[in-house]
Protein backbone atom coordinates (compact mmCIF):
# COMPACT_ATOMS: atom_id res chain seq x y z
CA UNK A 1 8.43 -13.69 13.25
CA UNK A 2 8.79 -10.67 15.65
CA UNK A 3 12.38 -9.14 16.43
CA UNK A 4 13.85 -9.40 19.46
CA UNK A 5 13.06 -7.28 22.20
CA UNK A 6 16.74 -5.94 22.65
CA UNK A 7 16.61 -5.11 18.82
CA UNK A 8 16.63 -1.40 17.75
CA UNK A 9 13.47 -0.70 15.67
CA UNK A 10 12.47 2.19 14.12
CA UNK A 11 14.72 5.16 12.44
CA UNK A 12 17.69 3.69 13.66
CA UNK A 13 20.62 3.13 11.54
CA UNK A 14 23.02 0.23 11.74
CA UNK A 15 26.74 0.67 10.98
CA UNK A 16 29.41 -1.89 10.16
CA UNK A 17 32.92 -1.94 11.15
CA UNK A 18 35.96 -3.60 10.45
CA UNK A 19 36.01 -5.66 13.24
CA UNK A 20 32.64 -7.38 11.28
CA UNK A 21 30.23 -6.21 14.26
CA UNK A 22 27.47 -3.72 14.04
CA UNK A 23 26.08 -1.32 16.43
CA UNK A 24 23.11 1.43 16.13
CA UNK A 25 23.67 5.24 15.86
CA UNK A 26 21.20 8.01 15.18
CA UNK A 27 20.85 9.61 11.64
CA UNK A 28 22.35 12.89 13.05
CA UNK A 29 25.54 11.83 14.16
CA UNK A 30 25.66 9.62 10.66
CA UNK A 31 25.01 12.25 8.66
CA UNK A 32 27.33 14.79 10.35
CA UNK A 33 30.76 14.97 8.93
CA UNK A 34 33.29 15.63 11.14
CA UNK A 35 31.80 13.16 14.03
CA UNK A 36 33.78 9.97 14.37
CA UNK A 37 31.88 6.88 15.01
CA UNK A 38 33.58 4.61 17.95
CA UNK A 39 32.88 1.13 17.48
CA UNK A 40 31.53 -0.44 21.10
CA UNK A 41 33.42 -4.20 20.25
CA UNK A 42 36.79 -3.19 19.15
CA UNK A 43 37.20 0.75 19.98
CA UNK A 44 37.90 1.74 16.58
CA UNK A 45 37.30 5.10 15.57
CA UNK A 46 35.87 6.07 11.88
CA UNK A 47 33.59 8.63 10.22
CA UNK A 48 30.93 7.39 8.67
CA UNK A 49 31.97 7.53 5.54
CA UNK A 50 34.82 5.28 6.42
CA UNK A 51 32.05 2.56 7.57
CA UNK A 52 32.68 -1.18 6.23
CA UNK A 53 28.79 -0.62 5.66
CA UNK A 54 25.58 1.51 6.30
CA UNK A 55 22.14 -0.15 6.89
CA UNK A 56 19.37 2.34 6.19
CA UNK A 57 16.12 1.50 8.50
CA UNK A 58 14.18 3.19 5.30
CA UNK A 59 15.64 0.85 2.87
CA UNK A 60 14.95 -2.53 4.70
């Protein structure tokens, strides 16, 4: 089965929020600490840490 062609492939990460909806963000802004994360469906904003989850495109 191929993915989708709106997916995002490659190195990109997926986070989780609380609102139960994921969107993509680069490994950079993940990995840097004091950048908050605004989530695109509810307008929350988090720091990664602080993510409901983390999906690693490595770990898949």
């Amino acid at each position: 089965m191929q993915n989708a062609w709106w997916e995002k492939q490659g190195n990109t990460w997926w986070v989780k929020c609380n609102c139960t909806k994921s969107f993509p963000a680069s490994e950079q802004i993940i990995r840097h600490p004091t950048v908050k994360l605004r989530c695109p469906y509810c307008s929350a904003e988090f720091n990664a840490k602080d993510a409901v989850e983390l999906y690693d495109p490595l770990e898949t």
